[in-house]
C-alpha atoms as a PDB file:
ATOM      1  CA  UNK A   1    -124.425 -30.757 -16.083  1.00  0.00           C
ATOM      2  CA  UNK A   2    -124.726 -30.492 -19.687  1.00  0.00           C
ATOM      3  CA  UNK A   3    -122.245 -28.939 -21.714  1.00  0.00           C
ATOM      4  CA  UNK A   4    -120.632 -27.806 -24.896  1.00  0.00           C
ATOM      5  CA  UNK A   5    -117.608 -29.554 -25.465  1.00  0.00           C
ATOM      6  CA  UNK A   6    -114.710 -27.057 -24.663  1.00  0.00           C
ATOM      7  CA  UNK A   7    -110.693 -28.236 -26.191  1.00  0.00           C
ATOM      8  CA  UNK A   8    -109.514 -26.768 -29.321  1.00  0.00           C
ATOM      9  CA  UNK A   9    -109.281 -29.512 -31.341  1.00  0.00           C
ATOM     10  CA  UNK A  10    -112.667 -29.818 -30.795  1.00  0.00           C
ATOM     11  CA  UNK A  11    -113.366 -26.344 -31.681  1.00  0.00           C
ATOM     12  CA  UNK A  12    -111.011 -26.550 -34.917  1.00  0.00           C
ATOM     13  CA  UNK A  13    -113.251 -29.749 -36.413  1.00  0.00           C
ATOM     14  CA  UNK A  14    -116.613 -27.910 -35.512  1.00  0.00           C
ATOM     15  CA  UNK A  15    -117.541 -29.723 -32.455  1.00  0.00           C
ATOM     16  CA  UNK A  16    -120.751 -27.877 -30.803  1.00  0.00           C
ATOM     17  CA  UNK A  17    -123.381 -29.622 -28.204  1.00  0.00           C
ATOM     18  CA  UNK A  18    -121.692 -33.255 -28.740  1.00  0.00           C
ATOM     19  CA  UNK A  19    -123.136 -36.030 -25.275  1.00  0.00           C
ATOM     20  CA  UNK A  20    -121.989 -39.514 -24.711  1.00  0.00           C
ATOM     21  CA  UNK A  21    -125.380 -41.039 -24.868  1.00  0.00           C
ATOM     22  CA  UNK A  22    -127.009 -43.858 -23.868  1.00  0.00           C
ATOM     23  CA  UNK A  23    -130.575 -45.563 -24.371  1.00  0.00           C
ATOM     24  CA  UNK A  24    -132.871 -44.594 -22.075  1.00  0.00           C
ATOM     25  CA  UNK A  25    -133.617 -48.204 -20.072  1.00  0.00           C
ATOM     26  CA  UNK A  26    -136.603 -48.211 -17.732  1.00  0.00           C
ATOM     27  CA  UNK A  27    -140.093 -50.146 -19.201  1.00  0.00           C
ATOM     28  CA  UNK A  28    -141.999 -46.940 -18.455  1.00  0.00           C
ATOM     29  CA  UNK A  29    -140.261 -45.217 -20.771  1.00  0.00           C
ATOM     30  CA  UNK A  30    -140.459 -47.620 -23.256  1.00  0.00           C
ATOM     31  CA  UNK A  31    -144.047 -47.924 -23.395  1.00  0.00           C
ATOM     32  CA  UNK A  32    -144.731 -43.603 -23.803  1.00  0.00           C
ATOM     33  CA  UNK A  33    -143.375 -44.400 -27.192  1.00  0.00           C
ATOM     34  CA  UNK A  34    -140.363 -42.963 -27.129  1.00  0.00           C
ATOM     35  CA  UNK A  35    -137.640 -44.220 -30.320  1.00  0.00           C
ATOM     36  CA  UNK A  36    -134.457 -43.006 -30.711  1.00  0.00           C
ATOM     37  CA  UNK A  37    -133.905 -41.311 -27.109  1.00  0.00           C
ATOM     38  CA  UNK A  38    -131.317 -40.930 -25.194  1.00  0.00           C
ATOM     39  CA  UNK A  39    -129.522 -40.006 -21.841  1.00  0.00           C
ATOM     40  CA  UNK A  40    -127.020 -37.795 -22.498  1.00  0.00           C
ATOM     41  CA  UNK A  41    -123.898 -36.811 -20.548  1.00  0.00           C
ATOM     42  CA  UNK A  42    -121.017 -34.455 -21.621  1.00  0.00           C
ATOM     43  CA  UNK A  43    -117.663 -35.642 -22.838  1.00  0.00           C
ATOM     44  CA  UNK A  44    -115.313 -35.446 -20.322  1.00  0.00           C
ATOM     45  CA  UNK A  45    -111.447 -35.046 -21.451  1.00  0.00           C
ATOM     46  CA  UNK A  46    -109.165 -33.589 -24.374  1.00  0.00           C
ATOM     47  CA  UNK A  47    -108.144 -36.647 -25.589  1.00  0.00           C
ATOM     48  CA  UNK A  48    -112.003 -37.622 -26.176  1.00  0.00           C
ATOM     49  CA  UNK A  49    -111.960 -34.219 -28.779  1.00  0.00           C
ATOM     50  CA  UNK A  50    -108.967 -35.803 -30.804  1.00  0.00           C
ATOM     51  CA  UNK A  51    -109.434 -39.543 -30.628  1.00  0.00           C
ATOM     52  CA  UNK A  52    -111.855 -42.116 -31.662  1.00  0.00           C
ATOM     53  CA  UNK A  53    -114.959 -41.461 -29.945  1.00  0.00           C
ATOM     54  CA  UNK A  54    -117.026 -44.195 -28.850  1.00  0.00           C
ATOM     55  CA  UNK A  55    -120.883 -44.086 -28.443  1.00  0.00           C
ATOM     56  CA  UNK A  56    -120.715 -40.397 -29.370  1.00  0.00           C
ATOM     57  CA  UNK A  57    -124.454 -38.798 -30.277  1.00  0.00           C
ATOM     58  CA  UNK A  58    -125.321 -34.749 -31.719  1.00  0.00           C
ATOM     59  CA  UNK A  59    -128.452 -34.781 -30.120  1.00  0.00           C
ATOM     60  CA  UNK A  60    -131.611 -32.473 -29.509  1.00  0.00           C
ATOM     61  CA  UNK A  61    -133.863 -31.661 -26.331  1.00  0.00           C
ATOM     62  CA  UNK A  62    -137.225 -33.663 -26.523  1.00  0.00           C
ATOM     63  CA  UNK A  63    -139.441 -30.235 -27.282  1.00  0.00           C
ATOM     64  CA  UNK A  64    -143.033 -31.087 -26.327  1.00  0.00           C
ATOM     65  CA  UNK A  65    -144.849 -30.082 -23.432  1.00  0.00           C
ATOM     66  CA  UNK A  66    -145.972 -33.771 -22.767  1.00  0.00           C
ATOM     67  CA  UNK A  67    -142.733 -34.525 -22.604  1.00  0.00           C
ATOM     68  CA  UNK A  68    -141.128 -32.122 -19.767  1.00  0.00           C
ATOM     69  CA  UNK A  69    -144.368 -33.066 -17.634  1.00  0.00           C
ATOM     70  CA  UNK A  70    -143.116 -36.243 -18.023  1.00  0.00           C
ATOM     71  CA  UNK A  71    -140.338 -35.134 -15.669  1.00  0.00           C
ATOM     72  CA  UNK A  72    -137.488 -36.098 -18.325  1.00  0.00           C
ATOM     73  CA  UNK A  73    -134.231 -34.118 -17.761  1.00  0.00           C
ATOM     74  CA  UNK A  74    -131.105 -34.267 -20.012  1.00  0.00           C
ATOM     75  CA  UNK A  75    -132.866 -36.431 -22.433  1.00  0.00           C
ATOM     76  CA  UNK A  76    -132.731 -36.148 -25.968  1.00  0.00           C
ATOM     77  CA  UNK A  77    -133.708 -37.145 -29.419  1.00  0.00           C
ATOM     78  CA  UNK A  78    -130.770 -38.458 -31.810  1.00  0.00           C
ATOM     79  CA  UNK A  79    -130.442 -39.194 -35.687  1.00  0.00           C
ATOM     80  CA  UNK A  80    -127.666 -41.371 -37.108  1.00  0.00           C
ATOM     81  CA  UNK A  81    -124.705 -39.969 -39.377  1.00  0.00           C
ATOM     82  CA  UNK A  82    -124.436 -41.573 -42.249  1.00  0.00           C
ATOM     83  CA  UNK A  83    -120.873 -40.463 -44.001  1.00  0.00           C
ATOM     84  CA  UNK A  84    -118.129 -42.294 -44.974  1.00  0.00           C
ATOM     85  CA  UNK A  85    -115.312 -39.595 -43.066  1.00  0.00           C
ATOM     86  CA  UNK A  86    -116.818 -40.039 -39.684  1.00  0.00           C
ATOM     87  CA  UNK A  87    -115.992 -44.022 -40.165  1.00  0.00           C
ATOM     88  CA  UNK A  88    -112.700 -42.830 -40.935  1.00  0.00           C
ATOM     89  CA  UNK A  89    -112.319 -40.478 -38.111  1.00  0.00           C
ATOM     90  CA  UNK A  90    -112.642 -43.550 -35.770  1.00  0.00           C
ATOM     91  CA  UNK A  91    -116.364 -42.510 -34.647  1.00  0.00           C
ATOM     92  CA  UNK A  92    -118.529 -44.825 -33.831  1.00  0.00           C
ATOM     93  CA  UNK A  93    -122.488 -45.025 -33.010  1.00  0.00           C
ATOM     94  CA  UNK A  94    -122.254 -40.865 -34.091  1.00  0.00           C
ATOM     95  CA  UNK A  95    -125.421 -38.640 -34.316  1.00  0.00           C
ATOM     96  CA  UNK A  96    -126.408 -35.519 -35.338  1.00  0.00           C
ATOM     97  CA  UNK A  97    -128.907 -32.773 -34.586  1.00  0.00           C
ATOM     98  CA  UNK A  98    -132.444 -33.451 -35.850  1.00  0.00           C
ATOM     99  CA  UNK A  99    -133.839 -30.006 -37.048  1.00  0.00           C
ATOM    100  CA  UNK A 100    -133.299 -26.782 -38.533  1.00  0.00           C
ATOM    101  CA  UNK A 101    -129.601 -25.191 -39.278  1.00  0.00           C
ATOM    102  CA  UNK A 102    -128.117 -27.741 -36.308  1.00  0.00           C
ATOM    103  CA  UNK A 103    -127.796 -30.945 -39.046  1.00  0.00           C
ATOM    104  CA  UNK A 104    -124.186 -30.916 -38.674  1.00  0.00           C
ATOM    105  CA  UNK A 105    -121.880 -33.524 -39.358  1.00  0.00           C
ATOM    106  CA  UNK A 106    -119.388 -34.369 -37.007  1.00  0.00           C
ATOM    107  CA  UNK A 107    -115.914 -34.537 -39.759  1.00  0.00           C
ATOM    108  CA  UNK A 108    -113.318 -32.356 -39.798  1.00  0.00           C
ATOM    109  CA  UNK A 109    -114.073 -28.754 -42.782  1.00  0.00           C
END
Protein backbone atom coordinates (compact mmCIF):
# COMPACT_ATOMS: atom_id res chain seq x y z
CA UNK A 1 0.00 0.00 0.00
CA UNK A 2 2.94 2.12 0.10
CA UNK A 3 3.86 4.26 -2.59
CA UNK A 4 5.90 6.85 -4.37
CA UNK A 5 4.02 9.81 -4.86
CA UNK A 6 3.04 9.89 -8.64
CA UNK A 7 1.61 13.83 -10.17
CA UNK A 8 3.97 15.97 -11.94
CA UNK A 9 4.15 18.68 -9.87
CA UNK A 10 5.34 16.44 -7.54
CA UNK A 11 7.87 15.07 -9.80
CA UNK A 12 8.98 18.73 -10.99
CA UNK A 13 9.83 19.82 -7.04
CA UNK A 14 11.68 16.40 -6.42
CA UNK A 15 9.09 14.60 -4.53
CA UNK A 16 10.31 10.77 -4.04
CA UNK A 17 8.96 8.24 -1.12
CA UNK A 18 6.91 11.21 0.69
CA UNK A 19 3.86 9.26 3.64
CA UNK A 20 1.34 11.12 5.63
CA UNK A 21 2.51 9.88 8.94
CA UNK A 22 1.37 9.49 12.12
CA UNK A 23 2.81 8.46 15.69
CA UNK A 24 2.70 5.13 16.28
CA UNK A 25 0.02 4.94 19.50
CA UNK A 26 -0.20 1.60 21.29
CA UNK A 27 1.82 1.37 25.02
CA UNK A 28 3.64 -1.69 23.67
CA UNK A 29 5.22 0.13 21.32
CA UNK A 30 6.12 2.74 23.41
CA UNK A 31 7.91 0.84 25.88
CA UNK A 32 10.45 -1.22 22.94
CA UNK A 33 11.93 2.22 22.84
CA UNK A 34 10.97 3.33 19.84
CA UNK A 35 11.41 7.64 19.24
CA UNK A 36 10.61 9.26 16.32
CA UNK A 37 8.39 6.43 14.53
CA UNK A 38 5.82 6.51 12.56
CA UNK A 39 2.83 4.93 10.60
CA UNK A 40 3.01 5.88 7.34
CA UNK A 41 0.40 5.99 4.56
CA UNK A 42 0.76 7.38 0.96
CA UNK A 43 -0.56 10.72 -0.15
CA UNK A 44 -3.54 10.35 -1.85
CA UNK A 45 -4.50 13.22 -4.53
CA UNK A 46 -2.85 15.89 -6.99
CA UNK A 47 -3.81 18.67 -5.19
CA UNK A 48 -1.83 17.20 -2.01
CA UNK A 49 1.56 17.46 -4.61
CA UNK A 50 0.85 21.30 -5.16
CA UNK A 51 -0.68 22.57 -1.95
CA UNK A 52 0.20 22.96 1.60
CA UNK A 53 0.79 19.67 2.96
CA UNK A 54 -0.16 18.92 6.35
CA UNK A 55 1.54 16.30 8.65
CA UNK A 56 3.76 15.39 5.69
CA UNK A 57 7.03 13.06 6.79
CA UNK A 58 10.31 11.71 4.21
CA UNK A 59 10.70 8.79 6.13
CA UNK A 60 12.87 5.48 6.27
CA UNK A 61 12.01 1.65 6.92
CA UNK A 62 12.99 0.66 10.59
CA UNK A 63 16.18 -1.67 9.31
CA UNK A 64 16.93 -4.07 12.18
CA UNK A 65 16.14 -7.54 12.42
CA UNK A 66 14.61 -7.01 15.98
CA UNK A 67 12.51 -4.86 14.55
CA UNK A 68 10.64 -6.87 11.58
CA UNK A 69 10.29 -9.81 14.26
CA UNK A 70 8.56 -7.39 15.98
CA UNK A 71 5.88 -7.81 13.31
CA UNK A 72 5.98 -3.90 12.38
CA UNK A 73 4.77 -3.22 8.78
CA UNK A 74 4.78 0.21 7.03
CA UNK A 75 6.53 1.75 9.90
CA UNK A 76 9.21 4.07 9.72
CA UNK A 77 11.83 6.24 11.23
CA UNK A 78 11.53 10.17 10.51
CA UNK A 79 13.92 13.29 11.01
CA UNK A 80 12.61 16.86 11.04
CA UNK A 81 13.40 19.52 8.18
CA UNK A 82 14.69 22.32 9.36
CA UNK A 83 14.66 25.12 6.34
CA UNK A 84 13.19 28.22 6.10
CA UNK A 85 11.52 27.42 2.17
CA UNK A 86 9.58 24.46 3.34
CA UNK A 87 7.78 27.04 5.96
CA UNK A 88 7.20 28.98 3.00
CA UNK A 89 5.93 26.28 0.83
CA UNK A 90 3.02 25.88 3.35
CA UNK A 91 4.54 22.45 4.82
CA UNK A 92 4.02 21.64 7.95
CA UNK A 93 5.34 18.82 10.54
CA UNK A 94 7.84 17.84 7.17
CA UNK A 95 10.59 15.12 7.41
CA UNK A 96 13.21 13.83 5.61
CA UNK A 97 15.13 10.62 4.99
CA UNK A 98 17.57 9.66 7.77
CA UNK A 99 20.67 8.10 5.98
CA UNK A 100 22.91 7.99 3.17
CA UNK A 101 22.27 9.98 -0.35
CA UNK A 102 18.20 10.01 0.62
CA UNK A 103 18.67 13.46 3.03
CA UNK A 104 16.57 15.34 0.75
CA UNK A 105 14.76 18.33 1.38
CA UNK A 106 11.38 18.62 0.41
CA UNK A 107 11.58 22.60 -1.53
CA UNK A 108 11.24 23.21 -4.85
CA UNK A 109 15.41 23.15 -7.09
Amino acid sequence: MYRLLGSQSEGSMGFTGVYKCTVLGSQSEGLMGFTGVYKCTVLGSQSEGSMGFTGVYKCTVLGSQSEGSMGFTGVYKCTVLGSQSEGSLGFTGVYKLDGKNENTLLRTS
